[in-house]
Every structure is written in C-alpha cells, then in structure tokens.
Protein backbone atom coordinates (compact mmCIF):
# COMPACT_ATOMS: atom_id res chain seq x y z
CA UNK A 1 -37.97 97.18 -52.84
CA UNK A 2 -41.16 98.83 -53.74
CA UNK A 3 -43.05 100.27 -50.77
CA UNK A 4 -46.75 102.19 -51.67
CA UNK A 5 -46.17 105.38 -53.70
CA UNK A 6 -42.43 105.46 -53.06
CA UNK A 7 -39.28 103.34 -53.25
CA UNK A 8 -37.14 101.84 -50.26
CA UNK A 9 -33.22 101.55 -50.41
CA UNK A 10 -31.19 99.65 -47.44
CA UNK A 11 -27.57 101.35 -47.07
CA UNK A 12 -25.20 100.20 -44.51
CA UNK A 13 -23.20 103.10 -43.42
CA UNK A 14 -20.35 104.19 -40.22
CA UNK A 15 -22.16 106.26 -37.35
CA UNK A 16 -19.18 108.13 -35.68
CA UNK A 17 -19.76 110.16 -32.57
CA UNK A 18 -17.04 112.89 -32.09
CA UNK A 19 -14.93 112.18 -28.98
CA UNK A 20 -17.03 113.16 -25.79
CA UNK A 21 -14.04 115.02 -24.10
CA UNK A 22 -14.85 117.69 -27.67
CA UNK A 23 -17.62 117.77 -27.44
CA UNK A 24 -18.44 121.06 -25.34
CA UNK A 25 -15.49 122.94 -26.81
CA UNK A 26 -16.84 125.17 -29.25
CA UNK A 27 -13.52 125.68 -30.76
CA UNK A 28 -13.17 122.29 -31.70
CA UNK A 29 -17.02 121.48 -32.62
CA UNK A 30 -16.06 124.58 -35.26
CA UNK A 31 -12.84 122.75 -37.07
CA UNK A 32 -14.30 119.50 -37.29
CA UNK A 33 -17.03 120.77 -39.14
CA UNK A 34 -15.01 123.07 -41.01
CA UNK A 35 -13.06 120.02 -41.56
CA UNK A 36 -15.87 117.64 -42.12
CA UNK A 37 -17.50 120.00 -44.88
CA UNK A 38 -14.51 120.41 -46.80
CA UNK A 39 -14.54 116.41 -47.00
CA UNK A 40 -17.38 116.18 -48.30
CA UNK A 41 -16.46 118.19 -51.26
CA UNK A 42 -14.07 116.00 -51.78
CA UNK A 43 -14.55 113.08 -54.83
CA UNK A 44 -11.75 110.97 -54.30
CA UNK A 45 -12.42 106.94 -54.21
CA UNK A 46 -9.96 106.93 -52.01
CA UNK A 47 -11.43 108.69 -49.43
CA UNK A 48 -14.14 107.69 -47.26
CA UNK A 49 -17.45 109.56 -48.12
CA UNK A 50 -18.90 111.34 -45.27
CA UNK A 51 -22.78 111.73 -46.17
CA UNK A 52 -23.83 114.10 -43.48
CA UNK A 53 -22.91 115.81 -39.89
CA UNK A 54 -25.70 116.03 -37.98
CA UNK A 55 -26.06 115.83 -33.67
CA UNK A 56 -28.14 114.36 -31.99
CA UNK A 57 -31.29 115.52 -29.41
CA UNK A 58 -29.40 115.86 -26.54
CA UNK A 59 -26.07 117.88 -28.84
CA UNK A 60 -24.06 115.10 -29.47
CA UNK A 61 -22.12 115.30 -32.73
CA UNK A 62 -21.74 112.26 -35.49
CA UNK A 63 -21.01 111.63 -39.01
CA UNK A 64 -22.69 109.04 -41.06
CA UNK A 65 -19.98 107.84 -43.12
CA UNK A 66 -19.10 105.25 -45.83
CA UNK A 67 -19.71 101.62 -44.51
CA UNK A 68 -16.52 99.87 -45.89
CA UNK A 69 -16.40 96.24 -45.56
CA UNK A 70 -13.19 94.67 -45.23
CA UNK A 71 -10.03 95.67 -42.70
CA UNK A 72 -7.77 98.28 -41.67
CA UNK A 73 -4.12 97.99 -43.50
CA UNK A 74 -2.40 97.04 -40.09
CA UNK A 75 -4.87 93.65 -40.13
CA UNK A 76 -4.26 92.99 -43.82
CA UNK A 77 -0.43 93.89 -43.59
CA UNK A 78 -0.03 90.85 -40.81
CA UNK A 79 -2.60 88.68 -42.89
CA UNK A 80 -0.85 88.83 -45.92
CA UNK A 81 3.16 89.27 -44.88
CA UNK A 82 5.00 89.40 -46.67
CA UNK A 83 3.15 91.54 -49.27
CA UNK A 84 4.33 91.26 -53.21
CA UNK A 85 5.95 94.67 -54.20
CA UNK A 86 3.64 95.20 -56.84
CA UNK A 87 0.63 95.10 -54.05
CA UNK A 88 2.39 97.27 -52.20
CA UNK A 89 3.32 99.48 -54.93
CA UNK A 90 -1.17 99.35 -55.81
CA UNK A 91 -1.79 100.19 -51.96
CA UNK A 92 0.74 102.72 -51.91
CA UNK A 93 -0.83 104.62 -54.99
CA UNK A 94 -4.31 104.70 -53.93
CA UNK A 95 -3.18 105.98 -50.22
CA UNK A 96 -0.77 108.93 -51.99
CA UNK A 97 -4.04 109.99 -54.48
CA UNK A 98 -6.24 110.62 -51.56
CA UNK A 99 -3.44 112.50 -49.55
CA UNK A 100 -2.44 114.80 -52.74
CA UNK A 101 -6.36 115.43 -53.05
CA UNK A 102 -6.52 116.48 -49.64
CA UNK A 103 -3.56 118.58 -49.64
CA UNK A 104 -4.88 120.19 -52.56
CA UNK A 105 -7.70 121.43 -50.20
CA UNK A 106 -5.02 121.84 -47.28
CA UNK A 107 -6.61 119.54 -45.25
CA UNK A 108 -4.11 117.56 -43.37
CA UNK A 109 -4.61 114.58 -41.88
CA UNK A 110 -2.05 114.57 -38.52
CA UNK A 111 -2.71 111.08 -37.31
CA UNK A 112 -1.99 108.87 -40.64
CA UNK A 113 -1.04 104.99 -39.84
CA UNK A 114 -2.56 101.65 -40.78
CA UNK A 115 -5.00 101.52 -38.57
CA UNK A 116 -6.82 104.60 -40.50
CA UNK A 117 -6.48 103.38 -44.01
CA UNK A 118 -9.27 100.79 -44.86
CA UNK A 119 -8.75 97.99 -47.24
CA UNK A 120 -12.12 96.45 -48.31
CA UNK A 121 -13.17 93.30 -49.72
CA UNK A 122 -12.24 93.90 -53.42
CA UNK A 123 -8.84 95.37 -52.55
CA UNK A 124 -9.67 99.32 -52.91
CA UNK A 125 -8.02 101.61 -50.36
CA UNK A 126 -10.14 103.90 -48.13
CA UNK A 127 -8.55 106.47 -45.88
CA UNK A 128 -10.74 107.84 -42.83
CA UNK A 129 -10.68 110.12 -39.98
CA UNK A 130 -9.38 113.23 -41.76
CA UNK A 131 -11.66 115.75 -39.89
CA UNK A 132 -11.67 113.61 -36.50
CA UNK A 133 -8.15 113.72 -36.36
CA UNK A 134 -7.84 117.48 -36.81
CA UNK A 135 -10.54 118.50 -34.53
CA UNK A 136 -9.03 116.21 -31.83
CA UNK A 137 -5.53 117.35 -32.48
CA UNK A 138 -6.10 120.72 -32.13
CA UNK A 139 -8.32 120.15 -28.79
CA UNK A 140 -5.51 117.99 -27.48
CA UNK A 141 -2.58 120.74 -27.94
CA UNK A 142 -4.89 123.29 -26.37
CA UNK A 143 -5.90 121.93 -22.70
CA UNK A 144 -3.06 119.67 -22.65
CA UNK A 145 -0.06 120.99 -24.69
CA UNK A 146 0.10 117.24 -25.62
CA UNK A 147 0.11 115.98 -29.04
CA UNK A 148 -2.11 113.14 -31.11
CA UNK A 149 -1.18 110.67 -33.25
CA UNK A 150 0.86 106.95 -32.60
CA UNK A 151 3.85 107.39 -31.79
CA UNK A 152 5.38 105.41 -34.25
CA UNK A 153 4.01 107.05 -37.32
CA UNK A 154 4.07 110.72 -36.41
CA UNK A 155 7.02 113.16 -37.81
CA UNK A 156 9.88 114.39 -35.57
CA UNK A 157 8.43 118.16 -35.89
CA UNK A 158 5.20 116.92 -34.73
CA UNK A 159 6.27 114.96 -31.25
CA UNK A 160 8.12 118.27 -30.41
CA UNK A 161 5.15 119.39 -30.59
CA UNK A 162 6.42 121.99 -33.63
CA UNK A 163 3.87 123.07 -36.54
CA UNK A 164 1.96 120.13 -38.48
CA UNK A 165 2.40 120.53 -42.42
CA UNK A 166 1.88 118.41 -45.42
CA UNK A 167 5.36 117.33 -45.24
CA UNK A 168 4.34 115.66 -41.28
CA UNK A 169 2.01 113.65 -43.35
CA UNK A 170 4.02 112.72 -45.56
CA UNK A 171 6.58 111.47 -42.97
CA UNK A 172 3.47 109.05 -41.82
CA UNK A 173 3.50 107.93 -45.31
CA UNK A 174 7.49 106.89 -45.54
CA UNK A 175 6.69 104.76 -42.28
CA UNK A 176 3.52 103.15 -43.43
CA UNK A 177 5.40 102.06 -46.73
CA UNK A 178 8.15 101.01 -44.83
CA UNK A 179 6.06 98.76 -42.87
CA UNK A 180 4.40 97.14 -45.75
CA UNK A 181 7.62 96.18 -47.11
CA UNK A 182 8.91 94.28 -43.83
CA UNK A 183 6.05 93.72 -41.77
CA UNK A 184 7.38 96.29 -38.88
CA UNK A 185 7.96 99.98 -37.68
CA UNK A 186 11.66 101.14 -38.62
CA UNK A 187 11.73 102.96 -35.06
CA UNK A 188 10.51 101.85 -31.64
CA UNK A 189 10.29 103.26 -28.74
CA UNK A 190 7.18 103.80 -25.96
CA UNK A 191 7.14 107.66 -26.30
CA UNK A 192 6.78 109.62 -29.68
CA UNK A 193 9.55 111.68 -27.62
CA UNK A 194 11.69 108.78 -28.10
CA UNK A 195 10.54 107.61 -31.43
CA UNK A 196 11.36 110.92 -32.97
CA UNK A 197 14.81 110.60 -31.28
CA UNK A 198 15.69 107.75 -32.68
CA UNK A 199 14.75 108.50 -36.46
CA UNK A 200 16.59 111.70 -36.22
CA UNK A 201 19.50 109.43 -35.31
CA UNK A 202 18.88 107.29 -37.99
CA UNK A 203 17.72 109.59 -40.59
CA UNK A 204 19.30 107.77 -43.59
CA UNK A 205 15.92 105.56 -43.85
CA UNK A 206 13.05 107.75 -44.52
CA UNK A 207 15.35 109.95 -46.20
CA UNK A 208 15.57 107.20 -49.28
CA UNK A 209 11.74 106.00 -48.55
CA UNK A 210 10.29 109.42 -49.26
C-alpha cells in the first residue's frame, strides 16, 4: 500500500533469539556471527535466508530470518507415510543442493535431522539453523565436553565426541533418507553413545544409503 511520500510492504519473517546460556560467551557470540554472515552470502533456495543479525537494547542476539509457511520434514514424513519414491527422491535433491552449497563455503551444519529441514506449502525444501547449530555446538563441547545434535541422526565420530566434518553431515543425510523411505530411524537407542554403537554394529545400512 501507498502511505504519503513513500511505499509500505508487510513481510512476515522468523525472529530467532540465540540460546540464552550463549549468550555471554564471547567465543560463541563470534562463530555464530561468523557463521551467520557467511549465510547470508549464500543464494541457495534451499536455504533459509537470514536478512539481518542484529541484538537487542539490553545485548540480546537474534536473526530475522525467512518466514516459511508450511512444516518441518519429521511432520510431513508422518503426514504423508508412506512417501512415493519419486517425492522422496525431489526432497532428497533439494536437501543435498543446499548441503553441497554450504560445504562449498565449509560451513557445516552438525545437528541435521527432520526437524531442521522445512517443507512449505508448495512443496520446496528449506533447511535452517546452520549458524545456530554451530555456535551452540561449539559452546556445548567447551563448558561441558558434551556434544549437540539428536541422537539418532548424528555420526558415530561425532557422539565420541571426535572431529565434525562434511562427511558427519553427510551421515545425518543417509539417516534422514532412510527415514523417508520407512517412516523410522534405522538405529535406536536413548543415548547417541548407544546409537553410534549400534550402527557401527550394523554398518552394512548406511554404507549402501550413502
């Protein structure tokens, strides 16, 4: 709409305030907006846009992110179950382009599952929390010596609390796929300690998935 001298646009967008726990550690305030930044370099429409980091008057941090209207791949996987391969085979492709563009900037994601990837309302894909999930990873294995991530989705390396690479994403992928093929997790378990066990038993499976 017109207003006086100027025009007025209405955009929904995502407010997301960085974990409170982070936000007095300077360490990790400085990788999540390394991280941030180099998102927002990034074109990919299968990525969601982060418009701006900002804080607010009292220091708390926030992004103002893509609004995308639909639901997160866990909700649409038990909507829709079981999915047609070739919609699975379209979800799949869309999640893999974002990942390769972000590897291609070394970002890694560390905490990739359903619950992250976004489907909205015309069926696009939308993958979010790529700088949250670093920043809070790397505060997490600091004061704690803990890990992030569910434990279902994470790579062996990574519960052992080992080095995260491209390949520990790529794990995360061979499990989401796996998931939208039979409506369930390959390995369970309450622990990632005990997940990772159990896939290293069983290693056959996301051998041939990835």
């Amino acid at each position: 709409p017109s207003r006086g001298l100027g025009d007025v646009y209405k955009r929904q967008v995502t407010v997301k305030v960085l974990r409170l726990d982070l936000q007095n550690d300077p360490a990790s305030l400085r990788r999540f907006h390394r991280e941030a930044m180099s998102l927002t370099e990034l074109t990919n429409p299968n990525i969601v846009n982060i418009y701006d980091i900002d804080q607010t008057d009292d220091g708390m941090q926030y992004l103002v992110m893509e609004y995308v209207d639909g639901m997160d791949l866990k909700a649409y996987i038990k909507k829709n179950h079981k999915l047609p391969y070739e919609r699975v085979i379209e979800i799949m492709e869309q999640i893999l382009s974002a990942v390769e563009d972000a590897h291609a900037h070394n970002i890694i994601h560390r905490d990739l599952k359903p619950k992250n990837i976004l489907i909205d309302k015309n069926g696009a894909v939308k993958i979010t929390d790529f700088g949250i999930a670093v920043a809070v990873a790397e505060f997490t294995m600091t004061q704690t010596n803990t890990l992030v991530g569910s434990v279902h989705y994470i790579s062996p390396e990574q519960a052992r609390g080992s080095m995260v690479t491209k390949q520990s994403d790529i794990y995360s992928l061979g499990i989401i796929l796996f998931e939208m093929l039979t409506g369930e997790v390959p390995y369970q378990g309450e622990t990632a300690i005990s997940v990772a066990s159990v896939s290293y038993t069983h290693l056959t499976l996301p051998t041939i998935l990835l």
